[in-house]
PDB file of N, CA and C in Angstrom:
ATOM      1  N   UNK A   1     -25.351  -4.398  -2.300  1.00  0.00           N
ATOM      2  CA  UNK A   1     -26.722  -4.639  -2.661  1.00  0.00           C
ATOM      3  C   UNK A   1     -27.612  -3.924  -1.660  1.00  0.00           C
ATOM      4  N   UNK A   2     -28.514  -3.243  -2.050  1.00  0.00           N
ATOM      5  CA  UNK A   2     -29.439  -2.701  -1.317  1.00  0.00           C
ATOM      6  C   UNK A   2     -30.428  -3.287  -1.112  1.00  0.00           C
ATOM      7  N   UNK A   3     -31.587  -3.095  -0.216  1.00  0.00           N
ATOM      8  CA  UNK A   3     -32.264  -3.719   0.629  1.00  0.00           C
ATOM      9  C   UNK A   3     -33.573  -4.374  -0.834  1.00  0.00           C
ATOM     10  N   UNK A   4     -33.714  -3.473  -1.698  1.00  0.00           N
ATOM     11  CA  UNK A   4     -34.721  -3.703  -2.846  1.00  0.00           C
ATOM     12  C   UNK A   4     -34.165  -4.422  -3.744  1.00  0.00           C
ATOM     13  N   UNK A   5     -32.831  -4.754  -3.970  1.00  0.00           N
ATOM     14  CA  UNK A   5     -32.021  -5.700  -4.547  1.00  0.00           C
ATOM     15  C   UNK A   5     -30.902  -5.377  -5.223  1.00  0.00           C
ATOM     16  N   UNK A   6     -31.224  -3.735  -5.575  1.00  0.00           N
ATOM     17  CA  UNK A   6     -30.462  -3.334  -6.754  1.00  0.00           C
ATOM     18  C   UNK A   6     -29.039  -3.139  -5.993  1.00  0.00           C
ATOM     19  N   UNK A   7     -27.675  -2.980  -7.347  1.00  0.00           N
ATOM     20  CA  UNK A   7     -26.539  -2.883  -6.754  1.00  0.00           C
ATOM     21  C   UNK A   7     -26.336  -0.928  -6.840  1.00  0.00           C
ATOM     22  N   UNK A   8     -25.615  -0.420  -5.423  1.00  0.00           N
ATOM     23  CA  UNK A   8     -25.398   0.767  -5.615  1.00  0.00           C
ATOM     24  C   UNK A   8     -24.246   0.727  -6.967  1.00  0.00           C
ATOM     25  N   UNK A   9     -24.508   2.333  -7.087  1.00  0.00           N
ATOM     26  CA  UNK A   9     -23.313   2.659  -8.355  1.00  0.00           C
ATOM     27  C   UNK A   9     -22.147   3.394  -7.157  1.00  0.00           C
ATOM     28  N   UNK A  10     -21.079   2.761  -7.678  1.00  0.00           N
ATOM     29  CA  UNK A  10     -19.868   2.552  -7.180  1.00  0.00           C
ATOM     30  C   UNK A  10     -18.806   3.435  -8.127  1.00  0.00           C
ATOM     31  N   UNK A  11     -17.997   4.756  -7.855  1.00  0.00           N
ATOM     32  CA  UNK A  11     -17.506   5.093  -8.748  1.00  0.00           C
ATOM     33  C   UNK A  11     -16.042   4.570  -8.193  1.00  0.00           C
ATOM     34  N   UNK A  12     -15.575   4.832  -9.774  1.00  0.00           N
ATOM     35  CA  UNK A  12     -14.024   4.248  -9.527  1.00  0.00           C
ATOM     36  C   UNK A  12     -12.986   5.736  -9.007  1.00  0.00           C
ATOM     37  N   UNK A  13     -12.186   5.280  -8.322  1.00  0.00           N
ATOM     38  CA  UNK A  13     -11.800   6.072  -7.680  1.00  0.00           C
ATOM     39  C   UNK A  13     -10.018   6.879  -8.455  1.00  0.00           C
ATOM     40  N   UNK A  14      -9.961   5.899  -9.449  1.00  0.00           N
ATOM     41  CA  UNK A  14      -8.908   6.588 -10.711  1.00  0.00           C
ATOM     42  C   UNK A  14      -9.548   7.670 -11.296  1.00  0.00           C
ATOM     43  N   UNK A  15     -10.514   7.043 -12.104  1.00  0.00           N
ATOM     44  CA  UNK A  15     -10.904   7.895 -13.512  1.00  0.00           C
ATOM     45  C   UNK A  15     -12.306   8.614 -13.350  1.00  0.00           C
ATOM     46  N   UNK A  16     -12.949   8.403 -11.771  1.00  0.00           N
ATOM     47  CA  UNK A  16     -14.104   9.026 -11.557  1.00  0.00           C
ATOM     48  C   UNK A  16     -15.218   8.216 -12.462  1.00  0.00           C
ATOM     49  N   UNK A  17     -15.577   7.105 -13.172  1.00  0.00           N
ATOM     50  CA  UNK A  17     -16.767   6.762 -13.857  1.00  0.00           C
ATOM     51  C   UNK A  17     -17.529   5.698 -13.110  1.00  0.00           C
ATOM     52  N   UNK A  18     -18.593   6.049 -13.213  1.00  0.00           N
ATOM     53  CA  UNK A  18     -19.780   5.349 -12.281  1.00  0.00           C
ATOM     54  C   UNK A  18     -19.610   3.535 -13.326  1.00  0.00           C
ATOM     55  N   UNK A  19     -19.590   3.680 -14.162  1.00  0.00           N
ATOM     56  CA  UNK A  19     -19.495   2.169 -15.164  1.00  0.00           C
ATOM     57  C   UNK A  19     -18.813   1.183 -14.166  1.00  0.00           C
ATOM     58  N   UNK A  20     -18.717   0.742 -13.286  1.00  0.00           N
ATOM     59  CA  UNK A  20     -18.308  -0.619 -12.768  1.00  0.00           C
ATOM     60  C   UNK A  20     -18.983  -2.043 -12.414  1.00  0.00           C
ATOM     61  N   UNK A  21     -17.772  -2.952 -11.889  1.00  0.00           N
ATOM     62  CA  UNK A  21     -18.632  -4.015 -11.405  1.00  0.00           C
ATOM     63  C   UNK A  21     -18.238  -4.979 -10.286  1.00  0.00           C
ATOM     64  N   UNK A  22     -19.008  -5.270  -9.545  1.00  0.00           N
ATOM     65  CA  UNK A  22     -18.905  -5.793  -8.572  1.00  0.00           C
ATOM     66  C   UNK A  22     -18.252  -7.312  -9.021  1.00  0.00           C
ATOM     67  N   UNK A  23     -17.208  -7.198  -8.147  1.00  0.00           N
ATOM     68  CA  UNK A  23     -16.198  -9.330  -8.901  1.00  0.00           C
ATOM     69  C   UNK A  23     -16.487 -10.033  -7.246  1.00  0.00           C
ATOM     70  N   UNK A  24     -16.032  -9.509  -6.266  1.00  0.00           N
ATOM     71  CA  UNK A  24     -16.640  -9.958  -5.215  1.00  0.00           C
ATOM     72  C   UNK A  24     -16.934  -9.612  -4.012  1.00  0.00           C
ATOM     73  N   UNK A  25     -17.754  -9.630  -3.155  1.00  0.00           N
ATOM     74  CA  UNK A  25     -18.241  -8.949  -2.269  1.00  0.00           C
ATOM     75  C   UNK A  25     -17.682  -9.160  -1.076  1.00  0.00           C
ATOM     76  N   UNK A  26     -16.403  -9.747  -1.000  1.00  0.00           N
ATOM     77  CA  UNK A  26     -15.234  -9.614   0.160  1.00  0.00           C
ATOM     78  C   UNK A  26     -13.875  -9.496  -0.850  1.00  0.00           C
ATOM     79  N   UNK A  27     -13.345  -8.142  -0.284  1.00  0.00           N
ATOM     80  CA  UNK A  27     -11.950  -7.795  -0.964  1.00  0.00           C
ATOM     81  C   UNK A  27     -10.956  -8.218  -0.148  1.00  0.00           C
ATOM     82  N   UNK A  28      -9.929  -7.314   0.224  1.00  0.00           N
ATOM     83  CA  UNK A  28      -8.772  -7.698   1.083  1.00  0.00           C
ATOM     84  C   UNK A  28      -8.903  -7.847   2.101  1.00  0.00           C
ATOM     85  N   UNK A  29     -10.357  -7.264   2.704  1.00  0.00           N
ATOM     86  CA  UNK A  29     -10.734  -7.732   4.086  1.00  0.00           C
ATOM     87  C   UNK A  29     -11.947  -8.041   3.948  1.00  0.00           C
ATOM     88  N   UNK A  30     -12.642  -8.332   4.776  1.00  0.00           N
ATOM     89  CA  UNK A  30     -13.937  -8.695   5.048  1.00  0.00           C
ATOM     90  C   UNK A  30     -14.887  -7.022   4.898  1.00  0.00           C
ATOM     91  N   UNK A  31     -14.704  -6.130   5.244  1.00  0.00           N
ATOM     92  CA  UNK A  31     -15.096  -4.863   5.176  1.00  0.00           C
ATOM     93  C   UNK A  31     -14.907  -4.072   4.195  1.00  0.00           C
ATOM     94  N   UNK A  32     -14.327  -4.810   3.052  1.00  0.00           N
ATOM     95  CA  UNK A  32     -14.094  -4.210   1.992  1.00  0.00           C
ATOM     96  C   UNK A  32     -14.997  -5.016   0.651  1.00  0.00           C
ATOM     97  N   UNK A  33     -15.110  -4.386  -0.330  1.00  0.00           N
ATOM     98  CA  UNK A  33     -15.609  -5.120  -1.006  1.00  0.00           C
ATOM     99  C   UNK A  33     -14.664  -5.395  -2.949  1.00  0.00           C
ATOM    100  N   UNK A  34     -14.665  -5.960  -3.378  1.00  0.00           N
ATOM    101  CA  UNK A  34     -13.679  -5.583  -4.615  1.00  0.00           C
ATOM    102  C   UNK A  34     -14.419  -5.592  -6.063  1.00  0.00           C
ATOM    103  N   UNK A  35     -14.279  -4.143  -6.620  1.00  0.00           N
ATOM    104  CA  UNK A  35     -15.072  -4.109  -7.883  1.00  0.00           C
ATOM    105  C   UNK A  35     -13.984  -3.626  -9.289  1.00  0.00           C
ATOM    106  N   UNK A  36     -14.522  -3.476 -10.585  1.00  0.00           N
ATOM    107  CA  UNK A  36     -13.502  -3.264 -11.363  1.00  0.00           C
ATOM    108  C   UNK A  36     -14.059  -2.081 -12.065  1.00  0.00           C
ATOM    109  N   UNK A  37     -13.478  -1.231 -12.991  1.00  0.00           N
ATOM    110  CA  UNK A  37     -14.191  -0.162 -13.408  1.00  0.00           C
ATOM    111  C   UNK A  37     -14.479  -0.830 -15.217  1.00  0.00           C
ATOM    112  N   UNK A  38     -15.343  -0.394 -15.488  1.00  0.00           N
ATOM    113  CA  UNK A  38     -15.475  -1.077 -16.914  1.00  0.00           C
ATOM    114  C   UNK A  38     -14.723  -0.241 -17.931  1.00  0.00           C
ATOM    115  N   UNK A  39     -13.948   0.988 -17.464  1.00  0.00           N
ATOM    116  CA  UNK A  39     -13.774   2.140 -18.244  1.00  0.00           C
ATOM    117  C   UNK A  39     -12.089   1.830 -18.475  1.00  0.00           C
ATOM    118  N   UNK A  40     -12.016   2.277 -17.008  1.00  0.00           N
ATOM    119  CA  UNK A  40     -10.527   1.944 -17.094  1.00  0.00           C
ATOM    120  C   UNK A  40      -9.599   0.590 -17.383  1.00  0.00           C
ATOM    121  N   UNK A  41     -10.666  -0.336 -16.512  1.00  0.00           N
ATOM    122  CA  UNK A  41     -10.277  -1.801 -16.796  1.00  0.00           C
ATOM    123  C   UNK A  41      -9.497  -1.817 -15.083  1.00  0.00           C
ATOM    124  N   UNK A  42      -9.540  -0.916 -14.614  1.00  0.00           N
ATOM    125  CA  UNK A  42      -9.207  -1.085 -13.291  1.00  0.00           C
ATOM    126  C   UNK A  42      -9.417  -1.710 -11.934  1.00  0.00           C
ATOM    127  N   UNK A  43      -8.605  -3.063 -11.366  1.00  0.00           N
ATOM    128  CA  UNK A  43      -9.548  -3.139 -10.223  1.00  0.00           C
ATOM    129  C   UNK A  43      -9.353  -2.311  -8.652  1.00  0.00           C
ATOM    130  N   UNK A  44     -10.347  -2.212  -7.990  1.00  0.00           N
ATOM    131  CA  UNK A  44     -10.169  -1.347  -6.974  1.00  0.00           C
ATOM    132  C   UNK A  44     -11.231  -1.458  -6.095  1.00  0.00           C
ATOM    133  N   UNK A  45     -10.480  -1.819  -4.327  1.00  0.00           N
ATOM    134  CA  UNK A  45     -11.749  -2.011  -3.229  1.00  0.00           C
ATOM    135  C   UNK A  45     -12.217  -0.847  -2.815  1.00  0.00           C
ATOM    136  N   UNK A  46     -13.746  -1.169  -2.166  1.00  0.00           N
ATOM    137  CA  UNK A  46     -14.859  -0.240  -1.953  1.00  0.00           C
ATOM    138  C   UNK A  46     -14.726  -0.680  -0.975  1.00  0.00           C
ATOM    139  N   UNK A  47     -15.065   0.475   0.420  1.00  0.00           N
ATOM    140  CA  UNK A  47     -14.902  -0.052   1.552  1.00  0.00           C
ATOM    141  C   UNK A  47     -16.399   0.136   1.984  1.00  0.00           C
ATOM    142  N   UNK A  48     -16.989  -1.031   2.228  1.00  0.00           N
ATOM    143  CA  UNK A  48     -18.597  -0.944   2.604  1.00  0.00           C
ATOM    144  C   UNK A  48     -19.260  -0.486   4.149  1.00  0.00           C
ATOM    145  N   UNK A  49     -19.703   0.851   3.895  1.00  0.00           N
ATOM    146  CA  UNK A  49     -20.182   1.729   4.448  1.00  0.00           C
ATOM    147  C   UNK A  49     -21.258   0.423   5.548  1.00  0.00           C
ATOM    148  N   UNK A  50     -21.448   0.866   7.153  1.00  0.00           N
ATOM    149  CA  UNK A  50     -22.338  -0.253   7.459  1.00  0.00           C
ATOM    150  C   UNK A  50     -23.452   0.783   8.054  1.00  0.00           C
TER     151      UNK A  50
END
């Protein structure tokens, strides 16, 4: 989430499509975050940039 509220676009890192979604905002670690792709149906962590 960015500072104005909105969520960045997050591409998936299989199939390259920006279409995802955030499931929760701590993945396998605390520094990670875990989203799914709406395309592929894939889930896959984002590692949040600080």
């Amino acid at each position: 989430m960015s500072l104005l509220g909105a969520d960045a676009v997050i591409a998936c890192p299989l199939c390259g499509s920006e279409n995802s979604e955030r499931l929760s905002e701590f993945g396998s670690t605390a520094c990670k975050a875990l989203y799914r792709c709406l395309d592929c149906r894939e889930p896959f962590d984002y590692f949040k940039c600080i």
